[in-house]
N, C-alpha and C. Protein backbone atom coordinates (compact mmCIF):
# COMPACT_ATOMS: atom_id res chain seq x y z
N UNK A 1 -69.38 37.04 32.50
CA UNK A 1 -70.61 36.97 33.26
C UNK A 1 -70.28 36.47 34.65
N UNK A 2 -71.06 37.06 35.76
CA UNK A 2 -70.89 37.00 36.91
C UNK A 2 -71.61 35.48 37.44
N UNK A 3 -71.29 34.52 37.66
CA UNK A 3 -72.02 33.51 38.07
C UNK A 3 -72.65 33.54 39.27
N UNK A 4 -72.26 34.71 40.10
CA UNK A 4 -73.45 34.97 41.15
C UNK A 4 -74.49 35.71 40.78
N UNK A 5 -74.01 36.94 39.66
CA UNK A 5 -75.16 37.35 38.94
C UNK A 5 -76.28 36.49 38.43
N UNK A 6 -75.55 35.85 37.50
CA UNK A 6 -76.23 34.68 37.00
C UNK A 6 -77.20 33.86 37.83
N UNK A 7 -77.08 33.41 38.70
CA UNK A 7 -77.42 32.19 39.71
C UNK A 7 -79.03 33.58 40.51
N UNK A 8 -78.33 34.44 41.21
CA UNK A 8 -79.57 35.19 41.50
C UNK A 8 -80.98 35.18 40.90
N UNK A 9 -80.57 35.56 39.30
CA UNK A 9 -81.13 35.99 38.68
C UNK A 9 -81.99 34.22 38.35
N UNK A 10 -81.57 33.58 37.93
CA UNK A 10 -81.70 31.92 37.76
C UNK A 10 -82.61 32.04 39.41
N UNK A 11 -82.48 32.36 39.79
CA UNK A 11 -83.25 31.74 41.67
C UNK A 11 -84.58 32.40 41.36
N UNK A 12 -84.63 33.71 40.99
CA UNK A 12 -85.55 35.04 41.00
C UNK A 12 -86.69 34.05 39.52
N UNK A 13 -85.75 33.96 38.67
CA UNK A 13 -86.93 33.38 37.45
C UNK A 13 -87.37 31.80 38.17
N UNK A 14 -87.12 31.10 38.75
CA UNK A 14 -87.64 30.02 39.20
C UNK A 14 -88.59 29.78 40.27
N UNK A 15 -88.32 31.27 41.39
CA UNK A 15 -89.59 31.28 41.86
C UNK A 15 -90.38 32.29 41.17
N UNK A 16 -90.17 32.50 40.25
CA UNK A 16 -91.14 32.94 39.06
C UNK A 16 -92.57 31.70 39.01
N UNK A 17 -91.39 30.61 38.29
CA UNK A 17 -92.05 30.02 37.83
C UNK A 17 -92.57 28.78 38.25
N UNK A 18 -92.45 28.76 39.66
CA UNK A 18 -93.23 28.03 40.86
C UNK A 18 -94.73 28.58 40.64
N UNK A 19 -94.77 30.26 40.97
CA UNK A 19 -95.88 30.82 41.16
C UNK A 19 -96.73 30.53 39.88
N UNK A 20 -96.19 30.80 39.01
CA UNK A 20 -96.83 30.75 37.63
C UNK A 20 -97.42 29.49 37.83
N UNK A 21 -96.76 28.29 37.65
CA UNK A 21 -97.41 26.82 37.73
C UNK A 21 -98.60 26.81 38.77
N UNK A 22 -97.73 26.81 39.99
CA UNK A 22 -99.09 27.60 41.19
C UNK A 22 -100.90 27.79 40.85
N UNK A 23 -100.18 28.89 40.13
CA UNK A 23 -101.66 29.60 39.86
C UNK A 23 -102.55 28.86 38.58
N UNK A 24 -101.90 28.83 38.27
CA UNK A 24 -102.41 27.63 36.51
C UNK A 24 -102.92 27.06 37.29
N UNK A 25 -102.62 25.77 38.33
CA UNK A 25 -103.59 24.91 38.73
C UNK A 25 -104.95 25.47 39.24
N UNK A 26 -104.13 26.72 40.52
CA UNK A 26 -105.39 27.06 41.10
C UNK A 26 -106.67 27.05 39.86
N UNK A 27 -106.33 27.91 39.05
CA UNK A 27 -107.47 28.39 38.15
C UNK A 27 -108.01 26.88 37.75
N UNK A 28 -107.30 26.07 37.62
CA UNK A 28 -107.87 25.00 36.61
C UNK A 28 -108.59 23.86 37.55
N UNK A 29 -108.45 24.05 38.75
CA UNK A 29 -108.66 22.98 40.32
C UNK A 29 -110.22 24.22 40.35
N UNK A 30 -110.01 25.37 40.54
CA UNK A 30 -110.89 26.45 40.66
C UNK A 30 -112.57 26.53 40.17
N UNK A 31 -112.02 26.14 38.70
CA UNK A 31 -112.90 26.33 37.72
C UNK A 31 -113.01 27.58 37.11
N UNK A 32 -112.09 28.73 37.78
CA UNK A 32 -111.91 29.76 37.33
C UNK A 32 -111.25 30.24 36.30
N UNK A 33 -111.30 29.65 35.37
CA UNK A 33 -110.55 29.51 34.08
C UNK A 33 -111.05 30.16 32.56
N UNK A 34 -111.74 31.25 32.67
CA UNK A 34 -111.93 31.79 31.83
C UNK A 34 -111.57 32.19 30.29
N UNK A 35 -112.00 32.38 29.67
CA UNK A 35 -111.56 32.54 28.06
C UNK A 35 -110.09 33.21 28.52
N UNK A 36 -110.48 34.87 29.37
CA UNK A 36 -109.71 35.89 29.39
C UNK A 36 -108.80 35.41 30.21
N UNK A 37 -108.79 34.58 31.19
CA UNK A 37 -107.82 34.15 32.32
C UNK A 37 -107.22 32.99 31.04
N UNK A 38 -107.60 33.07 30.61
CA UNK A 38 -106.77 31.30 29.38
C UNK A 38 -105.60 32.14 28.14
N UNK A 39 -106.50 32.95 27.80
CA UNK A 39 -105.24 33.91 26.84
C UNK A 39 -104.43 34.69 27.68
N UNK A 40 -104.51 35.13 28.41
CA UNK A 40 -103.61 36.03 29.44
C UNK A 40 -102.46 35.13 29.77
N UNK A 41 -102.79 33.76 30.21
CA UNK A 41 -102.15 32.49 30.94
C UNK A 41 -101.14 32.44 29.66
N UNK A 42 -101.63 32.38 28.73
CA UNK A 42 -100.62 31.90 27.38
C UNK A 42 -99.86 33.12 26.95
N UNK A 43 -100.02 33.90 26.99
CA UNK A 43 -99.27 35.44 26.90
C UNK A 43 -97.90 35.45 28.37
N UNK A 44 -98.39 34.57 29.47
CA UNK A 44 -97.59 34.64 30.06
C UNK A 44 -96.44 33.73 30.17
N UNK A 45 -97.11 32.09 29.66
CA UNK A 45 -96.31 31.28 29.65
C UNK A 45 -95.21 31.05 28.20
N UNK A 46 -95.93 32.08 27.48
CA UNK A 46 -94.87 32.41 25.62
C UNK A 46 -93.71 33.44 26.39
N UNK A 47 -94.11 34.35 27.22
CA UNK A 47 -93.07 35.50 28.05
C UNK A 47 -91.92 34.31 28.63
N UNK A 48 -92.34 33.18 29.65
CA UNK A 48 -91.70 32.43 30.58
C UNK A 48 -91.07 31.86 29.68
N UNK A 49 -91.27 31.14 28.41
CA UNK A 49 -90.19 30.13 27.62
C UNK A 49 -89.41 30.85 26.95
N UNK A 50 -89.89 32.38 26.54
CA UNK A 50 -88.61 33.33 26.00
C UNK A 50 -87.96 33.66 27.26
N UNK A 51 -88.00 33.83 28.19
CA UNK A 51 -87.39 34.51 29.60
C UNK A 51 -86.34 32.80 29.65
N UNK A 52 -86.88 31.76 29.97
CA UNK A 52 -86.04 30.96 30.31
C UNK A 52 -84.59 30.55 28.34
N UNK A 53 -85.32 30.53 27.38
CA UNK A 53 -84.73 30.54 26.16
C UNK A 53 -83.31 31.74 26.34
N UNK A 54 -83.62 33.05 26.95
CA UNK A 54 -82.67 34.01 27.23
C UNK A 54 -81.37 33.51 27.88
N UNK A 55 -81.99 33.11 29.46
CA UNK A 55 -81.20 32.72 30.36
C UNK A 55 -80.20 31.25 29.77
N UNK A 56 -80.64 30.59 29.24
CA UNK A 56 -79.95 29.14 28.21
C UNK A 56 -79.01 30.18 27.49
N UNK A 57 -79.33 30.61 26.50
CA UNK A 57 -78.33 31.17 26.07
C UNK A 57 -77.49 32.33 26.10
N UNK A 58 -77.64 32.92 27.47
CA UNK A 58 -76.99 33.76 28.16
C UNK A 58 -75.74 33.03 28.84
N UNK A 59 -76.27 31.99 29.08
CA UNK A 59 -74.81 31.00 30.21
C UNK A 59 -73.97 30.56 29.08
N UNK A 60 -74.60 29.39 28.15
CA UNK A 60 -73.57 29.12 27.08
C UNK A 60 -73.31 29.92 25.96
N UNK A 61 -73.35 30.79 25.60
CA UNK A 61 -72.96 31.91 24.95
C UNK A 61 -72.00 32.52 24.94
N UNK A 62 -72.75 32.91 26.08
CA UNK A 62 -71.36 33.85 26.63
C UNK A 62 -71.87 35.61 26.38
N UNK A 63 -72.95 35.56 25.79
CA UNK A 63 -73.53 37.14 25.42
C UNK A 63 -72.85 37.94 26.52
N UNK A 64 -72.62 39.76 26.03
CA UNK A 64 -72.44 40.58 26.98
C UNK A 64 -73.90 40.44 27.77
N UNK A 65 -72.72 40.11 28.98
CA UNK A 65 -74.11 39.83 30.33
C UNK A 65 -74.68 41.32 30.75
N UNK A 66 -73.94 41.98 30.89
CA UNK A 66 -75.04 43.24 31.47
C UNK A 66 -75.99 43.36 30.14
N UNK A 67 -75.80 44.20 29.01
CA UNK A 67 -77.57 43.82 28.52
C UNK A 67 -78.22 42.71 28.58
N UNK A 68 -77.73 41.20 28.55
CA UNK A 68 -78.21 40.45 28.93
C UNK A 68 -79.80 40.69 30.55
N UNK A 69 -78.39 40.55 31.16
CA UNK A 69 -79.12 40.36 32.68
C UNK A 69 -80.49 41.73 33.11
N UNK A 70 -79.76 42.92 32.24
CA UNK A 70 -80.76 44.06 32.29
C UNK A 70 -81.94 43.52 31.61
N UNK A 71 -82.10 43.30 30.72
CA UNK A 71 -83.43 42.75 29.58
C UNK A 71 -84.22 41.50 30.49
N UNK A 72 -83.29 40.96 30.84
CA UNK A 72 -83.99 39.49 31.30
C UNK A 72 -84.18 39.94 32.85
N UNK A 73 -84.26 40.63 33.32
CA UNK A 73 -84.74 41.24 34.72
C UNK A 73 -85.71 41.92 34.23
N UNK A 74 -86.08 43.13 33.69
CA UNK A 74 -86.67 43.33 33.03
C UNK A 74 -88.04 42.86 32.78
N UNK A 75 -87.94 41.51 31.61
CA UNK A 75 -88.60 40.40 31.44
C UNK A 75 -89.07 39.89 32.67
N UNK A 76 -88.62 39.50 33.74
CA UNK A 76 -88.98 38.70 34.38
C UNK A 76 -90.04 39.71 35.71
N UNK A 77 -89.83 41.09 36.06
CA UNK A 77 -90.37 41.93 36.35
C UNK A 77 -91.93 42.37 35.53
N UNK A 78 -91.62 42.10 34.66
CA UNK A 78 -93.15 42.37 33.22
C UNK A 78 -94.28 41.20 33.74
N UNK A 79 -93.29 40.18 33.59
CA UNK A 79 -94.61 38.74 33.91
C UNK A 79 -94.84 38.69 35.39
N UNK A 80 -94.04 39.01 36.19
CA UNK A 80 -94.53 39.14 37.43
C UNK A 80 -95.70 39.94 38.18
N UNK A 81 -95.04 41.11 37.46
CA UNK A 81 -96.65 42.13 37.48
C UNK A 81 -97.97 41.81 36.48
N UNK A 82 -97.65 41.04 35.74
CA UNK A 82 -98.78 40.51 34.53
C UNK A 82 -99.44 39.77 35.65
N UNK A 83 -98.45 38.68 36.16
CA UNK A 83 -99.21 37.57 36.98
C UNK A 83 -99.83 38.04 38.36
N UNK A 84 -99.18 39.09 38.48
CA UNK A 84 -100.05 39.79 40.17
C UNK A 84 -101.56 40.16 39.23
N UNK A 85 -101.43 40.73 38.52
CA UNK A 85 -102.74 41.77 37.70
C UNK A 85 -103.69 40.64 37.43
N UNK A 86 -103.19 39.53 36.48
CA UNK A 86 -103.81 38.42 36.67
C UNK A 86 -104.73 37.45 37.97
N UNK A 87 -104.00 37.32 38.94
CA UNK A 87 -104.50 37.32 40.12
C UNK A 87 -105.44 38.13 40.61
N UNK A 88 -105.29 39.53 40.59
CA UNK A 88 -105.89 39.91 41.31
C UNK A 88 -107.58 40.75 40.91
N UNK A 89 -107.37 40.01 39.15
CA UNK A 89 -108.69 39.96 38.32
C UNK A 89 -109.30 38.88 38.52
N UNK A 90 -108.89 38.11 39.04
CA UNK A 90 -109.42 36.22 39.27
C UNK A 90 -110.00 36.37 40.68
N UNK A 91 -109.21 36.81 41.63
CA UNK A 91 -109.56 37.29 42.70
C UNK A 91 -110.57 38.23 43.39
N UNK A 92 -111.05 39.21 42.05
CA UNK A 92 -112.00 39.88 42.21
C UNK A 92 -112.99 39.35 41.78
N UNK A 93 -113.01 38.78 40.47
CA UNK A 93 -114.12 38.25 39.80
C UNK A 93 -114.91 36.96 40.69
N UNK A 94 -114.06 36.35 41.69
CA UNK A 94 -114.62 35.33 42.55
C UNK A 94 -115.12 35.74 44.03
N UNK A 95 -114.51 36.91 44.25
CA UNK A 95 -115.49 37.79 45.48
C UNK A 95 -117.09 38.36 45.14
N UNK A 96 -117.30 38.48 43.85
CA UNK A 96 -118.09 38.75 43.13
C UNK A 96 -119.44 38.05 43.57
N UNK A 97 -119.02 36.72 43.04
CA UNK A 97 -119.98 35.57 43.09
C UNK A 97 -120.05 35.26 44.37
């Protein structure tokens, strides 16, 4: 495994999961916290502890890193667009009102 691969990819899931935290508050500072915005949130943050669970045992492992790093890019591409889609249903629903 490439430890610059590695490390990229480690940078890319962490400002992942800045944003993710991010937005959790907003919604919850918001009041915009809906049933549907609350299960979505947990669908994303079960994705984030398997995405980070991957990356743990991708380094000490030693797994073949290219399927590794393919899957877990992948992964981390899925919740990103979950969390834009997310946003930008929260975002509508509050232009609304």
């Amino acid at each position: 495994m490439s430890n610059q691969d590695y490390d990229a990819l480690k940078k890319q899931f962490d400002d992942f999961s800045l944003r993710l935290d991010a937005r959790t508050r907003e919604f919850k500072d918001s009041g915009a916290f809906s049933t549907t915005h609350a299960s979505f949130m947990q669908r994303l943050q079960k994705g984030h502890a398997a995405i980070a669970a991957k990356l743990e045992t991708a380094i000490h492992r030693g797994a073949p890193w290219e399927a590794s790093k393919a899957e877990i890019q992948r992964d981390i591409n899925a919740l990103t667009a979950d969390l834009g889609h997310l946003a930008e249903l929260a975002d509508a629903q509050m232009m609304k009102q």
